[in-house]
N, C-alpha and C. Protein backbone atom coordinates (compact mmCIF):
# COMPACT_ATOMS: atom_id res chain seq x y z
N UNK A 1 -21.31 -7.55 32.84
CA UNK A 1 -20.29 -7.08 31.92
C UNK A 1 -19.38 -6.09 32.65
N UNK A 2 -17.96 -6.48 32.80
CA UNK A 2 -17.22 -5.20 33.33
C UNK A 2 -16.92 -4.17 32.74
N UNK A 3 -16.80 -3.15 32.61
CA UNK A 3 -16.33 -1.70 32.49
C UNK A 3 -14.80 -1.22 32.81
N UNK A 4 -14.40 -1.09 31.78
CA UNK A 4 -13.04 -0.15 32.21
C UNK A 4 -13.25 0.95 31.01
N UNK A 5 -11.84 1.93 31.54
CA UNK A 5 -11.78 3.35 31.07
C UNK A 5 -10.46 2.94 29.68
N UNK A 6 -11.50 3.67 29.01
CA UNK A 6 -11.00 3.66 27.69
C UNK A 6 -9.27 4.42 27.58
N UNK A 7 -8.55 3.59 27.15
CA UNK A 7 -6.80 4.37 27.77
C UNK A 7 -6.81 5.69 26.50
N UNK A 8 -7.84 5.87 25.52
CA UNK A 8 -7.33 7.16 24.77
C UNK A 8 -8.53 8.32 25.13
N UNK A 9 -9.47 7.79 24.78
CA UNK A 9 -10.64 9.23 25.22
C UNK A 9 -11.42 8.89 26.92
N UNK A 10 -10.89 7.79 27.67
CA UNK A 10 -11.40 7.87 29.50
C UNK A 10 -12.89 7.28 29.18
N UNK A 11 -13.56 7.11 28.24
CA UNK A 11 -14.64 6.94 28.69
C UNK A 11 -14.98 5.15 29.02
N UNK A 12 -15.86 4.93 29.13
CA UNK A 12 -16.18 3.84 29.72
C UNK A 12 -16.67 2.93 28.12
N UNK A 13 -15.78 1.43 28.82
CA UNK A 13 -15.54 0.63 27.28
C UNK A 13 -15.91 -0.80 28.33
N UNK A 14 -16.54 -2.14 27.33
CA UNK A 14 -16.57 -3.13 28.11
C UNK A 14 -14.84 -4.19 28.06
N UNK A 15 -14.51 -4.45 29.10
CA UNK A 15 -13.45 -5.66 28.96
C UNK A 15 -13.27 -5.98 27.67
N UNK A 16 -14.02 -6.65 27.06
CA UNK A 16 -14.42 -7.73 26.47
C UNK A 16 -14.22 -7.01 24.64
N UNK A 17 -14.47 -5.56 24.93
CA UNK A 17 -14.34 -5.11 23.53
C UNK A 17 -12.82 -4.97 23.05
N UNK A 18 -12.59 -5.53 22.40
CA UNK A 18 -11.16 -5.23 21.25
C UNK A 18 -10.52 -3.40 20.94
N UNK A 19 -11.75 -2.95 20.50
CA UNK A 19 -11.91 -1.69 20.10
C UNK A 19 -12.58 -0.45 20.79
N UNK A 20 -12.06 0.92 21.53
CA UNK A 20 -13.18 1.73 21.95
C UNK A 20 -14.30 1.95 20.79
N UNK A 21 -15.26 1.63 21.25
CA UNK A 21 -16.60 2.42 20.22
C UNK A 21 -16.75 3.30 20.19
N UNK A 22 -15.97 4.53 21.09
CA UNK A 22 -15.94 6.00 21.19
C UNK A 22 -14.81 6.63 20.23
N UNK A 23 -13.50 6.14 20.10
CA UNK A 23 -12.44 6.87 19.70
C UNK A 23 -12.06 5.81 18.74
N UNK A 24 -12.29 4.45 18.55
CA UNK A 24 -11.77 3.02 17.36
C UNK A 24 -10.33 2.66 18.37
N UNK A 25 -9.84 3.54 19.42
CA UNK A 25 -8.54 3.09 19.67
C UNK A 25 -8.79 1.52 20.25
N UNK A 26 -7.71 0.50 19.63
CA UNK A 26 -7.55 -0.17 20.63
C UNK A 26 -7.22 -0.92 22.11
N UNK A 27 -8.38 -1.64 22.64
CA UNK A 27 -8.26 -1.54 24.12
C UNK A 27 -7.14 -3.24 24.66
N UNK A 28 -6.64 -3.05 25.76
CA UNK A 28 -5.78 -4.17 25.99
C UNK A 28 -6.51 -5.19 26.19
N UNK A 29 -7.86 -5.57 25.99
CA UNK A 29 -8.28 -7.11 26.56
C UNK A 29 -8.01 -7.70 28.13
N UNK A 30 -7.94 -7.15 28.71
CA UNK A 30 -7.57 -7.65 30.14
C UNK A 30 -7.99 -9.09 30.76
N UNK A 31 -9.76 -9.24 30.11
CA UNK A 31 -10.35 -10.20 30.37
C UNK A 31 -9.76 -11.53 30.08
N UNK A 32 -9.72 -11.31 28.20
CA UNK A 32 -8.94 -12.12 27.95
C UNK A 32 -7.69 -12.82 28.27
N UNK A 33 -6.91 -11.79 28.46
CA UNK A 33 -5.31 -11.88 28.60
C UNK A 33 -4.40 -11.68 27.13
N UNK A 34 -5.46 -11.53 26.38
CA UNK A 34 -4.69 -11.05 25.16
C UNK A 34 -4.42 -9.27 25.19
N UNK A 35 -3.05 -9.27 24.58
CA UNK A 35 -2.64 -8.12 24.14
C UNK A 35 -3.10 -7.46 22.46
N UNK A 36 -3.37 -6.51 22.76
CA UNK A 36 -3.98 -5.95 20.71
C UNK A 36 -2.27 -5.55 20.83
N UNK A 37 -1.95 -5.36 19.65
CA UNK A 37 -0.79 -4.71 19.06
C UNK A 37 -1.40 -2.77 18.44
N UNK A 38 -0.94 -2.03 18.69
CA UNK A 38 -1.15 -1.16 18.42
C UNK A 38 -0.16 -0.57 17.27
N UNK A 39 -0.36 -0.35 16.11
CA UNK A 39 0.10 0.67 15.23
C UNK A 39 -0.22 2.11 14.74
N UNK A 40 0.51 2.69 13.80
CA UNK A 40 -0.60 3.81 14.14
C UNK A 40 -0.65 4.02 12.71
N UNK A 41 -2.03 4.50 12.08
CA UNK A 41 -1.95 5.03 10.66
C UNK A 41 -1.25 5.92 9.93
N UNK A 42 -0.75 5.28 8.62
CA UNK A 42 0.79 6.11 8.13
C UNK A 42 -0.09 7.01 7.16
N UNK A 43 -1.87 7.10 7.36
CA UNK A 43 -1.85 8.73 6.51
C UNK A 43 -2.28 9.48 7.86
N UNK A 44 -2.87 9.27 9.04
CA UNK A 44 -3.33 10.43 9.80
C UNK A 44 -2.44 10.12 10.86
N UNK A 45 -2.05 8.84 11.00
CA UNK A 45 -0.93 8.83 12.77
C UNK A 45 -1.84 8.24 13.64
N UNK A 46 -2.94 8.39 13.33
CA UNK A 46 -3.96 7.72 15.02
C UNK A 46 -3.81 6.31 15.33
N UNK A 47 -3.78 6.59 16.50
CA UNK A 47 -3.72 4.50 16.80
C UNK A 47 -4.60 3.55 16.07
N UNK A 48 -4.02 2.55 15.52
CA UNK A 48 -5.34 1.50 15.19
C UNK A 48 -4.76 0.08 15.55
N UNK A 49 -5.65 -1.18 15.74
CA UNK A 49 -5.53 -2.03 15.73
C UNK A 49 -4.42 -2.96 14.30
N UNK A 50 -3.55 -3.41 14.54
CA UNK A 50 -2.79 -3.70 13.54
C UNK A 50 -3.77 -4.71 12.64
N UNK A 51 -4.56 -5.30 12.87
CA UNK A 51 -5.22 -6.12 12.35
C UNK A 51 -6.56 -4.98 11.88
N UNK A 52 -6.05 -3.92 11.40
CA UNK A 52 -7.78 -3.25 11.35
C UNK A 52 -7.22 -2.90 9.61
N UNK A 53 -8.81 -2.89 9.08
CA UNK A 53 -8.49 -2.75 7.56
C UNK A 53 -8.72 -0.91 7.21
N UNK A 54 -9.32 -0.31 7.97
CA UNK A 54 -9.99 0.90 8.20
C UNK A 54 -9.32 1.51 8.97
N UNK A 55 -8.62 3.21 8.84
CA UNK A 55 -8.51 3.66 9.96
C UNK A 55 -9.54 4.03 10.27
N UNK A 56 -10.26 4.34 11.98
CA UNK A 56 -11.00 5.27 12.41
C UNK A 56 -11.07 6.25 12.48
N UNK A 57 -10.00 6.59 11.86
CA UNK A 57 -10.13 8.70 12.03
C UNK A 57 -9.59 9.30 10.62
N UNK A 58 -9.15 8.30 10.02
CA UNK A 58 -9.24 8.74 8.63
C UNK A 58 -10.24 8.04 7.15
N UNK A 59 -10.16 7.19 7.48
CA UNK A 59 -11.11 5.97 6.59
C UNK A 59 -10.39 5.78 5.45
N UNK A 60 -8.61 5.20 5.76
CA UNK A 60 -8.56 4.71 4.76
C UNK A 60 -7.36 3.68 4.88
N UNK A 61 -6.87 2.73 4.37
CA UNK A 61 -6.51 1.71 5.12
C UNK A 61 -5.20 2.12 5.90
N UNK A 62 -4.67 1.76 6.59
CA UNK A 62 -3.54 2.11 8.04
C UNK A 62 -2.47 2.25 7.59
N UNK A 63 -1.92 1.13 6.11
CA UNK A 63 -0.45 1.60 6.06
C UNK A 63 -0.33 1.69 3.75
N UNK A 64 -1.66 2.82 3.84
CA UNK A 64 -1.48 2.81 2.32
C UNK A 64 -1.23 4.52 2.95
N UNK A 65 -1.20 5.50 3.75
CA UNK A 65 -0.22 6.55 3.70
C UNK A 65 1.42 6.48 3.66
N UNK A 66 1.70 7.75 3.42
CA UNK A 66 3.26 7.73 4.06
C UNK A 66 3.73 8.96 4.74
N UNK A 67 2.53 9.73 5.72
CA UNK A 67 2.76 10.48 6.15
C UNK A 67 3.74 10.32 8.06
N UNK A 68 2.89 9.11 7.80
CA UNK A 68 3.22 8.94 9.39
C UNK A 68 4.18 7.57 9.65
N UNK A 69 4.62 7.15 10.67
CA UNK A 69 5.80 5.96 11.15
C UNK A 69 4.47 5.23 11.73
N UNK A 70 4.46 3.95 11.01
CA UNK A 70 3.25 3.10 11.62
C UNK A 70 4.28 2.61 13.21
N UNK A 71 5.11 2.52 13.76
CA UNK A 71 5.59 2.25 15.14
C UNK A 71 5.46 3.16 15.96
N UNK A 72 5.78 4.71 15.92
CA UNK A 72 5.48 5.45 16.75
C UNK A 72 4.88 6.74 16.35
N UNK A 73 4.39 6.90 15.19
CA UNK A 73 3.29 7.95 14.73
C UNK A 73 3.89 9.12 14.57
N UNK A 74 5.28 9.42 14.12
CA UNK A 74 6.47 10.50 13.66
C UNK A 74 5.94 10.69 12.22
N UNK A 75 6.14 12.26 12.21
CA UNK A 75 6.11 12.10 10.52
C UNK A 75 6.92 11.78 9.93
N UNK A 76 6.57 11.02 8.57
CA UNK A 76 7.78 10.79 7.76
C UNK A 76 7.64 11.36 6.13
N UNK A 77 8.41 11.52 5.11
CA UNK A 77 8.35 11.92 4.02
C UNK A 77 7.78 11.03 2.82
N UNK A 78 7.41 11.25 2.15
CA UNK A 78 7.04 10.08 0.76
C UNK A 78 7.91 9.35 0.68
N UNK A 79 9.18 9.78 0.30
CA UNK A 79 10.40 8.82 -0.23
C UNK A 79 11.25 8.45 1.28
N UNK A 80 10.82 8.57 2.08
CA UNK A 80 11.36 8.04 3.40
C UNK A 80 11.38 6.39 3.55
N UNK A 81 12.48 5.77 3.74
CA UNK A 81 12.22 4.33 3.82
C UNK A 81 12.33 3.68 5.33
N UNK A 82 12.86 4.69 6.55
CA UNK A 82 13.36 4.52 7.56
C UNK A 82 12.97 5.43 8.06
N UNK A 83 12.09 5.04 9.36
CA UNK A 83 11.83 6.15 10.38
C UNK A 83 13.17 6.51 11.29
N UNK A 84 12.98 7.95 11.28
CA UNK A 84 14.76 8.91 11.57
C UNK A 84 14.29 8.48 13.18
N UNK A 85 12.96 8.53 13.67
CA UNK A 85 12.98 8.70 15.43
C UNK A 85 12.61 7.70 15.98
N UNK A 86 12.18 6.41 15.46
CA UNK A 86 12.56 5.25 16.00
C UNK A 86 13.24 4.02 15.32
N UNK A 87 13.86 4.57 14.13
CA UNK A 87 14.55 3.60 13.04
C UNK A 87 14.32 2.52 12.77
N UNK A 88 12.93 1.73 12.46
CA UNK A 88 12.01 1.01 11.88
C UNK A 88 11.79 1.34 10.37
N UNK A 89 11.74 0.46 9.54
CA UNK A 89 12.01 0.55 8.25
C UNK A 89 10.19 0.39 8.53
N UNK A 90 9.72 1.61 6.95
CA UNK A 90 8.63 2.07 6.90
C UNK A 90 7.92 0.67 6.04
N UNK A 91 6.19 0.70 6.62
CA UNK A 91 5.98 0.00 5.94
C UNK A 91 4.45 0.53 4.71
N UNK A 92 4.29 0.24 4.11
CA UNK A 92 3.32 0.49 2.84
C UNK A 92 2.51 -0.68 2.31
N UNK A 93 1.11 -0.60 2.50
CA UNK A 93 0.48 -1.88 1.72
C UNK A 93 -0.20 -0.86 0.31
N UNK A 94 0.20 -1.52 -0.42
CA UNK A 94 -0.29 -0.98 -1.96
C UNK A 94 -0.95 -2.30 -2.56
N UNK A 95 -1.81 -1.71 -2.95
CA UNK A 95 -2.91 -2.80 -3.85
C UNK A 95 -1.87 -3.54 -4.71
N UNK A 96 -2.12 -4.67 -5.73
CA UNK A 96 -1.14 -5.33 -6.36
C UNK A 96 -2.31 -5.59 -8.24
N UNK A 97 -1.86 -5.81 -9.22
CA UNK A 97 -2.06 -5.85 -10.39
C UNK A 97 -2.49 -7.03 -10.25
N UNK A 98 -2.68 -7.58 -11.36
CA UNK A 98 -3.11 -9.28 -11.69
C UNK A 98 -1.32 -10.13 -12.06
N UNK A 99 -0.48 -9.62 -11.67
CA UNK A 99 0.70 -9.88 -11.62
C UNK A 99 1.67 -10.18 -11.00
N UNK A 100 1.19 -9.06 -9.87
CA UNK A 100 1.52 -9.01 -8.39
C UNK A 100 2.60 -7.67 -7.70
N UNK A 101 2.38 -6.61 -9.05
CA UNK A 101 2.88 -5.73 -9.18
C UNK A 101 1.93 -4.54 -8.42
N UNK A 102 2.95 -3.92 -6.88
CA UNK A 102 2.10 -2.84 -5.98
C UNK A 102 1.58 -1.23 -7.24
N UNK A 103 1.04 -0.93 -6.85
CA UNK A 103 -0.23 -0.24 -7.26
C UNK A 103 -0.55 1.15 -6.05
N UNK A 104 -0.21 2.34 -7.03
CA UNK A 104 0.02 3.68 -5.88
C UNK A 104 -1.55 3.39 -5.61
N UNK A 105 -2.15 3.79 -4.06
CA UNK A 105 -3.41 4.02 -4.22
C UNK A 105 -4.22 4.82 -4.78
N UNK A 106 -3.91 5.46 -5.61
CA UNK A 106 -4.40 6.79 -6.53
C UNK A 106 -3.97 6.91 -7.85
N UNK A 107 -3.83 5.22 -8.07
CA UNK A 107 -3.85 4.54 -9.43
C UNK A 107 -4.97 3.64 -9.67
N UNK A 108 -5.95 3.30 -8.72
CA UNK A 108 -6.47 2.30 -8.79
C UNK A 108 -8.06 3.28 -9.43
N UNK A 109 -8.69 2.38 -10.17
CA UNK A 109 -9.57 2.70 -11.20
C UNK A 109 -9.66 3.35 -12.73
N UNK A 110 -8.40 2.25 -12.90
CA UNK A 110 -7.88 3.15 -14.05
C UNK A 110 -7.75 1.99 -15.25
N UNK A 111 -7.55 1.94 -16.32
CA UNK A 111 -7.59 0.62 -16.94
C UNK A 111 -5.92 0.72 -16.96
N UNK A 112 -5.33 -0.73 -17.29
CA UNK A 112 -4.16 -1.05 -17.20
C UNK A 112 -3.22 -0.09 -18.45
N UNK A 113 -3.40 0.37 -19.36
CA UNK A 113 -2.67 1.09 -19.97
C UNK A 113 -2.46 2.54 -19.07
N UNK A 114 -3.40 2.64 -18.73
CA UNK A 114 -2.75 4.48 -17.82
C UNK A 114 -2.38 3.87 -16.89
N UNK A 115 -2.59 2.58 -16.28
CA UNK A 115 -1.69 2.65 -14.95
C UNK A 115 -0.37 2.49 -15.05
N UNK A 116 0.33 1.93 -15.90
CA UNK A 116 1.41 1.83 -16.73
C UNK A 116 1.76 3.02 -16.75
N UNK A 117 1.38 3.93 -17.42
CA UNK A 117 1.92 5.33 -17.87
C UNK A 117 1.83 5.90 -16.28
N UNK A 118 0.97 6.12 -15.49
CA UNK A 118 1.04 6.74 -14.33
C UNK A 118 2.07 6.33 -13.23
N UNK A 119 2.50 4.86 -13.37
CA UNK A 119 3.46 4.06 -12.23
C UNK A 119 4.83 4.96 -13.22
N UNK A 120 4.80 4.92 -14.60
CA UNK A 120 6.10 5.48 -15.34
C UNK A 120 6.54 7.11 -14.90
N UNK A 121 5.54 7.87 -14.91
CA UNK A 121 5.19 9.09 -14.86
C UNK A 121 5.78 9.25 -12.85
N UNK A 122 4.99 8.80 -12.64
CA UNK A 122 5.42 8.69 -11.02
C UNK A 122 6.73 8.07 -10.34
N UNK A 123 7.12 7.41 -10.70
CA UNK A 123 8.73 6.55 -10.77
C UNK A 123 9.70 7.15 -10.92
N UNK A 124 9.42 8.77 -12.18
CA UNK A 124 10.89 9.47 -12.92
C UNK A 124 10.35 10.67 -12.36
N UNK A 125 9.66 10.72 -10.94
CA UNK A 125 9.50 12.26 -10.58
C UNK A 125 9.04 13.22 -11.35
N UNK A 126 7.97 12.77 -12.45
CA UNK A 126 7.49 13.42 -13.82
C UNK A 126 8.11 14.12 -14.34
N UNK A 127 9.39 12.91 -14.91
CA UNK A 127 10.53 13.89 -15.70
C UNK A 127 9.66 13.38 -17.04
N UNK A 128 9.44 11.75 -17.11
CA UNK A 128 8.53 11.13 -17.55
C UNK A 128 7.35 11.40 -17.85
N UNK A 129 6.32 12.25 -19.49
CA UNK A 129 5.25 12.78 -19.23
C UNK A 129 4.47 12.13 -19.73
N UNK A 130 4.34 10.75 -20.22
CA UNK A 130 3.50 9.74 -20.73
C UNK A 130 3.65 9.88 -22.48
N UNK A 131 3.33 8.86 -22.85
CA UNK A 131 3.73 8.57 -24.45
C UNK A 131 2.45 9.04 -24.92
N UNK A 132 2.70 9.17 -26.03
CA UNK A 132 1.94 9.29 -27.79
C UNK A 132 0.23 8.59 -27.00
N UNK A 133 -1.11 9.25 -26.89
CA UNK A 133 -2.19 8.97 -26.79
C UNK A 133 -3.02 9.17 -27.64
N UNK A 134 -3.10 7.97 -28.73
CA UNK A 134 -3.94 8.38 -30.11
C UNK A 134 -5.20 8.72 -29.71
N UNK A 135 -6.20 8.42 -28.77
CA UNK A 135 -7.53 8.66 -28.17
C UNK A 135 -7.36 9.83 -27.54
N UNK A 136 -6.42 10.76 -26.81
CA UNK A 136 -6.81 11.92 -26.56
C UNK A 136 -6.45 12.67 -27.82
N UNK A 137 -5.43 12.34 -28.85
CA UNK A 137 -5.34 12.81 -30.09
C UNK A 137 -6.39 13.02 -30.79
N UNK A 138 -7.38 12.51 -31.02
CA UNK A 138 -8.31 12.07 -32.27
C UNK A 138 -9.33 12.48 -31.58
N UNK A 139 -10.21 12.65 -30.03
CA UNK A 139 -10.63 12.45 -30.04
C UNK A 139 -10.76 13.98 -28.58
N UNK A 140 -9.84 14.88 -28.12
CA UNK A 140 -9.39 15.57 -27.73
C UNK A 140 -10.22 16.06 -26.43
N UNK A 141 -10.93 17.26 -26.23
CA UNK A 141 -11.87 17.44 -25.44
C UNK A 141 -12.77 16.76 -24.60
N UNK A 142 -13.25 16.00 -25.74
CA UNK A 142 -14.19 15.10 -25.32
C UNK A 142 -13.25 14.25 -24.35
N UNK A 143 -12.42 13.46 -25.06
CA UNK A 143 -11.62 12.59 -24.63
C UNK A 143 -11.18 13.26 -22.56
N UNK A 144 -10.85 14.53 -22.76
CA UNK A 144 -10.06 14.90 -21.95
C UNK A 144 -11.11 15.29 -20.83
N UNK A 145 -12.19 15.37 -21.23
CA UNK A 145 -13.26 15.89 -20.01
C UNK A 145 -14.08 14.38 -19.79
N UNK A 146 -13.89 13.15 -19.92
CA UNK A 146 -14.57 12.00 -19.77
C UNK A 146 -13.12 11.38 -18.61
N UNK A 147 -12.04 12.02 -18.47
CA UNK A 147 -10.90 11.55 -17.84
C UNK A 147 -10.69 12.96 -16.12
N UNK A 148 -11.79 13.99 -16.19
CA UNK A 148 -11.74 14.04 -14.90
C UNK A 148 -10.52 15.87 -15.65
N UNK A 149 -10.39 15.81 -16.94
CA UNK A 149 -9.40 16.73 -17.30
C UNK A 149 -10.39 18.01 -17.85
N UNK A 150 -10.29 19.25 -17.20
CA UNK A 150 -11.21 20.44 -17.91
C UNK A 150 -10.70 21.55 -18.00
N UNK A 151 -9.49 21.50 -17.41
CA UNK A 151 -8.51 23.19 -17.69
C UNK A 151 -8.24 23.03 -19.06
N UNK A 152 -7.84 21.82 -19.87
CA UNK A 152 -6.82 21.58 -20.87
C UNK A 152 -8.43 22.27 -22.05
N UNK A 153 -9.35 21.58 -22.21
CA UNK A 153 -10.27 21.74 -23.03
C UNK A 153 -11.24 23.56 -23.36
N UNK A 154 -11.05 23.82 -22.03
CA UNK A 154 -11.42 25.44 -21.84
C UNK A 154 -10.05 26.20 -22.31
N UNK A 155 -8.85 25.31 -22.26
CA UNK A 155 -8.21 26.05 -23.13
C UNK A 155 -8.12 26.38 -24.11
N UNK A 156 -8.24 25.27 -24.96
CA UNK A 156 -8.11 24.55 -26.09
C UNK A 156 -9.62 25.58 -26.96
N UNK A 157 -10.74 25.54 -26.40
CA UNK A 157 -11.75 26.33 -26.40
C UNK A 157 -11.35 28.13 -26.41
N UNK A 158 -10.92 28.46 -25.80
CA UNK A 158 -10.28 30.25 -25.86
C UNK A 158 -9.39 30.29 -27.05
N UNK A 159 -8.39 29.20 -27.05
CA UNK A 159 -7.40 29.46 -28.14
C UNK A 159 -8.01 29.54 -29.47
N UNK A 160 -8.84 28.47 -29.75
CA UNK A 160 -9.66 28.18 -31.06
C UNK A 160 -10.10 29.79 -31.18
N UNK A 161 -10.89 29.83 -30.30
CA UNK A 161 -12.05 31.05 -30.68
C UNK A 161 -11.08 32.48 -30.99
N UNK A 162 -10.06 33.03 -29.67
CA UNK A 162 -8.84 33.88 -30.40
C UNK A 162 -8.35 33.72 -32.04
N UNK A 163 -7.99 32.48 -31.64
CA UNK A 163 -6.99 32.73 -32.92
C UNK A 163 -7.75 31.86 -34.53
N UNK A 164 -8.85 32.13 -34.40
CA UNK A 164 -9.67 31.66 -35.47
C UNK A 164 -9.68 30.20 -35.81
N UNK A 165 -9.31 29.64 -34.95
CA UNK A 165 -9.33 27.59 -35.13
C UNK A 165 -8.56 27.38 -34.68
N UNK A 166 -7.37 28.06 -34.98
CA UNK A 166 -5.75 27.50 -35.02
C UNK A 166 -4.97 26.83 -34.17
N UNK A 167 -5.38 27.68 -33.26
CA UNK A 167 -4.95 27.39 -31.54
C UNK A 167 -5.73 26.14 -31.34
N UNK A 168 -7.08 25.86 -31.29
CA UNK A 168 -7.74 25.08 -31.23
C UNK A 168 -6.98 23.51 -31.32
N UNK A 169 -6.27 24.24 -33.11
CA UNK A 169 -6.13 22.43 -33.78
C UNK A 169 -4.46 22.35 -33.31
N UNK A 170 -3.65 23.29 -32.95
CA UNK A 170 -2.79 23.42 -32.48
C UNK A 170 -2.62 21.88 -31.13
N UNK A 171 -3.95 22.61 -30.02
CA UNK A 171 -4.00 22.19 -28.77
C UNK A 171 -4.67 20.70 -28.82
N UNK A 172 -4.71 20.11 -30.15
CA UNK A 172 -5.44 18.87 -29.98
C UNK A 172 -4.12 17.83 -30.30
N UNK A 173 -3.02 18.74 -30.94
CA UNK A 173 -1.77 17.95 -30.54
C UNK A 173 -1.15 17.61 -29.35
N UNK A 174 -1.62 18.87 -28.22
CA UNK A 174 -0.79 18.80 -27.10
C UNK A 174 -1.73 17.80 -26.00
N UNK A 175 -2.78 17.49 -26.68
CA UNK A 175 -3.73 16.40 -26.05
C UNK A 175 -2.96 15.09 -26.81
N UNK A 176 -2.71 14.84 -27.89
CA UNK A 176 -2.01 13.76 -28.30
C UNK A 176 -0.72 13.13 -27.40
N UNK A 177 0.07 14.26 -27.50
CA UNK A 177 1.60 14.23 -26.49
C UNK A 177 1.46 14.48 -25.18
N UNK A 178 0.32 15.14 -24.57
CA UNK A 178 0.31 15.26 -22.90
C UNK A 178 -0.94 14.82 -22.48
N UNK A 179 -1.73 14.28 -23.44
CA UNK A 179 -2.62 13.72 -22.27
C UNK A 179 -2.74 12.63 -21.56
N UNK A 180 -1.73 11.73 -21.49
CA UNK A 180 -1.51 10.71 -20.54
C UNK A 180 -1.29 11.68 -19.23
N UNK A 181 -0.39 12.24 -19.30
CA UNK A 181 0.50 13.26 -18.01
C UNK A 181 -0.98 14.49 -17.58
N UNK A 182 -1.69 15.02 -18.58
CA UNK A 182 -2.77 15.90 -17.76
C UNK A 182 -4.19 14.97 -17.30
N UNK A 183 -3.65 13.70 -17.78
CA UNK A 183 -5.24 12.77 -16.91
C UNK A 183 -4.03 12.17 -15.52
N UNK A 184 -2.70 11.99 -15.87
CA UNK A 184 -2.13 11.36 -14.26
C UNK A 184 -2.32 12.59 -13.32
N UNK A 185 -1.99 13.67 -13.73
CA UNK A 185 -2.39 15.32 -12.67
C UNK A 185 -3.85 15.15 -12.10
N UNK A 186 -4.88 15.01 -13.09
CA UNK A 186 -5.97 14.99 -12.43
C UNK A 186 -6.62 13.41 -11.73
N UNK A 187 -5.95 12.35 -11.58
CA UNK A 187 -6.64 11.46 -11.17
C UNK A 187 -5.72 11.11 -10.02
N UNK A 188 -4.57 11.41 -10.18
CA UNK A 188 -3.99 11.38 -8.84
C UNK A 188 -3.45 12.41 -8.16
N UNK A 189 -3.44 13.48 -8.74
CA UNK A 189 -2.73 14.50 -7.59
C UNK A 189 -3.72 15.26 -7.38
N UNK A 190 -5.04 15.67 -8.23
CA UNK A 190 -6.24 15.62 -7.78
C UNK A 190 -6.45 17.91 -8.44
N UNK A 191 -5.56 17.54 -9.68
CA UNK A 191 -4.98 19.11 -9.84
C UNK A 191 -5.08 19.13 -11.73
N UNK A 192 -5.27 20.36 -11.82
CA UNK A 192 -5.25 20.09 -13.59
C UNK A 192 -4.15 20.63 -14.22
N UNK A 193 -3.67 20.28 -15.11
CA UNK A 193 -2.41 20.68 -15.95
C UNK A 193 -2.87 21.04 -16.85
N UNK A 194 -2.28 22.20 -17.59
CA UNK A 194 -2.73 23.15 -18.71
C UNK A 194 -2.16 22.49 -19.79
N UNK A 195 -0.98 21.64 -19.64
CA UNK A 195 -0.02 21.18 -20.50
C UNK A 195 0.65 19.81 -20.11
């Protein structure tokens, strides 16, 4: 088996492997005569095999970030569609619906009515705060702490007890009208909204 030096971390890799087993970078195949294509992951930037479903240094697929220019590993912005430093139009794989409609990755596990409200919510720069939710209405706390939501309910909890219920039944409206928008805060931006 021949040995060559791995072109990202030097260490010793066989010909024959596709991939360093030390660093995941991919190696040129020499043996073969095949070339790997190298891209680089658009959430961490590290090299990966364009054909790889995994990054190696981040673990998560190569072009569902948008931090980085999958051509030359520049940062780029969310709403960036064009890399400014090698002017390659950015690319993004997003999961797809039963429709064929892309899917933020931090929409996925959600049943199809919040993903709706969350693609809406996310689309208008959350000018958009999600519609009328008769189940966090009716059903409030509970509802809102089974969705990953617990600032809103400890609120909702202080207010009651202050203001002798009131606040309480007050805040089970603002679960009616915002709790689409305080379960999109906590399931994708990973943050709780009071409101």
């Amino acid at each position: 088996m021949a040995l060559a030096a791995c072109r990202e971390c030097a260490k010793e890799v066989s010909t024959e492997a596709p991939v360093c087993p030390h660093c995941g970078v991919p190696q040129p195949c020499a043996a073969r005569g095949v070339g790997i294509r190298t891209i680089y992951c658009r959430t961490c930037g590290k090299p990966v095999n364009e054909k790889a479903e995994i990054c190696l240094g981040c673990g998560t697929r190569p072009l569902s970030g948008r931090a980085q220019c999958q051509d030359c590993g520049a940062a780029t912005t969310p709403n960036q569609e064009v890399c400014v430093k090698c002017g390659v139009r950015l690319k993004t794989l997003l999961a797809t619906d039963e429709r064929g409609v892309p899917i933020e990755p931090d929409f996925l596990g959600v049943s199809e009515y919040y993903r709706r409200e969350f693609v809406k919510i996310h689309e208008t720069n959350e000018a958009y705060k999600g519609k009328w939710n008769w189940a966090a209405f009716f059903f409030g706390p509970l509802w809102a702490l089974t969705k990953g939501v617990w600032l809103a309910p400890v609120i909702c909890f202080v207010a009651a007890m202050v203001t002798w219920g009131i606040g309480g039944m007050v805040y089970w409206f603002i679960f009616g009208a915002r709790g689409n928008y305080m379960y999109y805060c906590a399931h994708a931006k990973h943050k709780q909204a009071p409101i």
